[in-house]
C-alpha atoms as a PDB file:
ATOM      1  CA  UNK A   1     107.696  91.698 100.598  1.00  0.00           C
ATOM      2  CA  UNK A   2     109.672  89.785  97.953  1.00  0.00           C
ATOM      3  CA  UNK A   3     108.422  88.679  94.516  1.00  0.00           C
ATOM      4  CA  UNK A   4     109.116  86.531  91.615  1.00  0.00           C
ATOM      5  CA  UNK A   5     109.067  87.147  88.034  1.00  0.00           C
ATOM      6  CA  UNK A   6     110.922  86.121  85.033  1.00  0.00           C
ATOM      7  CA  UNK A   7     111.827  89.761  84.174  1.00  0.00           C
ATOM      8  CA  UNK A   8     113.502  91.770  86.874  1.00  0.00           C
ATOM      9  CA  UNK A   9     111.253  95.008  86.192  1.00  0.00           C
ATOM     10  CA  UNK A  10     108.136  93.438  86.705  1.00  0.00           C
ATOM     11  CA  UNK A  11     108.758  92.065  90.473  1.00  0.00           C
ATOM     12  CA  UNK A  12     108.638  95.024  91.968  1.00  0.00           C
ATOM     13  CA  UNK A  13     104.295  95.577  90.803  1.00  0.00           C
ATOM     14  CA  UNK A  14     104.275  91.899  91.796  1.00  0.00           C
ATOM     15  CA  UNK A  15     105.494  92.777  94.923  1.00  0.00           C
ATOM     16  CA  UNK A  16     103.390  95.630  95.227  1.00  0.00           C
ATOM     17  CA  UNK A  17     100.040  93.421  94.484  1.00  0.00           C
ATOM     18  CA  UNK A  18     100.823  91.563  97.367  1.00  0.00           C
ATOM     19  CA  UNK A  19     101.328  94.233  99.992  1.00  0.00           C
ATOM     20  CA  UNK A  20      97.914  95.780  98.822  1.00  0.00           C
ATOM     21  CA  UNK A  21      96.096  92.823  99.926  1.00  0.00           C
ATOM     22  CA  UNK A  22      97.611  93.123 103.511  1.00  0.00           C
ATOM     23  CA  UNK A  23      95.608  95.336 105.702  1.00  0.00           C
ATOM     24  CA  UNK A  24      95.726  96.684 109.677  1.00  0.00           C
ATOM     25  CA  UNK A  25      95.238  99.522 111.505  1.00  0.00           C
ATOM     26  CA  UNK A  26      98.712 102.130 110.896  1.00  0.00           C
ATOM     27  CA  UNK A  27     100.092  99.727 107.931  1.00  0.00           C
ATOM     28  CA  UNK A  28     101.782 101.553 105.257  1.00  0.00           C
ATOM     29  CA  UNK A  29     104.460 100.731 102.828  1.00  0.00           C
ATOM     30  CA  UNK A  30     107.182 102.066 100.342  1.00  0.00           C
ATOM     31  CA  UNK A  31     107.278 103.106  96.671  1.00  0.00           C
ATOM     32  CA  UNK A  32     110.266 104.182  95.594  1.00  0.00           C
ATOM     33  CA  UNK A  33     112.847 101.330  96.884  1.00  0.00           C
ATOM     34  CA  UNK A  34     112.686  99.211  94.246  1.00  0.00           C
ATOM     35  CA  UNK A  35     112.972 102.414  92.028  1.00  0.00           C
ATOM     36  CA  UNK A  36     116.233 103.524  93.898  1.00  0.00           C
ATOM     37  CA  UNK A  37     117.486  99.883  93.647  1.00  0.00           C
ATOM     38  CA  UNK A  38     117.218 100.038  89.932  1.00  0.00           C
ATOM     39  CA  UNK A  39     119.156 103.560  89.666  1.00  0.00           C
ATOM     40  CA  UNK A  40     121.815 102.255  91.909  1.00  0.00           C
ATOM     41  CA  UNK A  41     122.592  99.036  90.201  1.00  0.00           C
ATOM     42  CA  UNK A  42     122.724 101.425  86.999  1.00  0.00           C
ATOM     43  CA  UNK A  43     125.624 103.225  88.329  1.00  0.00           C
END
């Protein structure tokens, strides 16, 4: 789910807010993209 936010580091928890609020039965979701996105685009 995509997010906004004036600083770059925060949209991933604002992205992460949102996908907590969306429940049904077998839903789960990723943690460590955004984290792997930042290391890349440090290379």
């Amino acid at each position: 789910m995509p997010a906004r936010s004036k600083k770059i580091r925060a949209a991933p928890a604002a992205a992460y807010a949102a996908v907590e609020k969306i429940h049904f039965d077998g839903a789960h979701f990723r943690r460590d993209l955004a984290a792997k996105a930042f290391r890349l685009r440090a290379i």
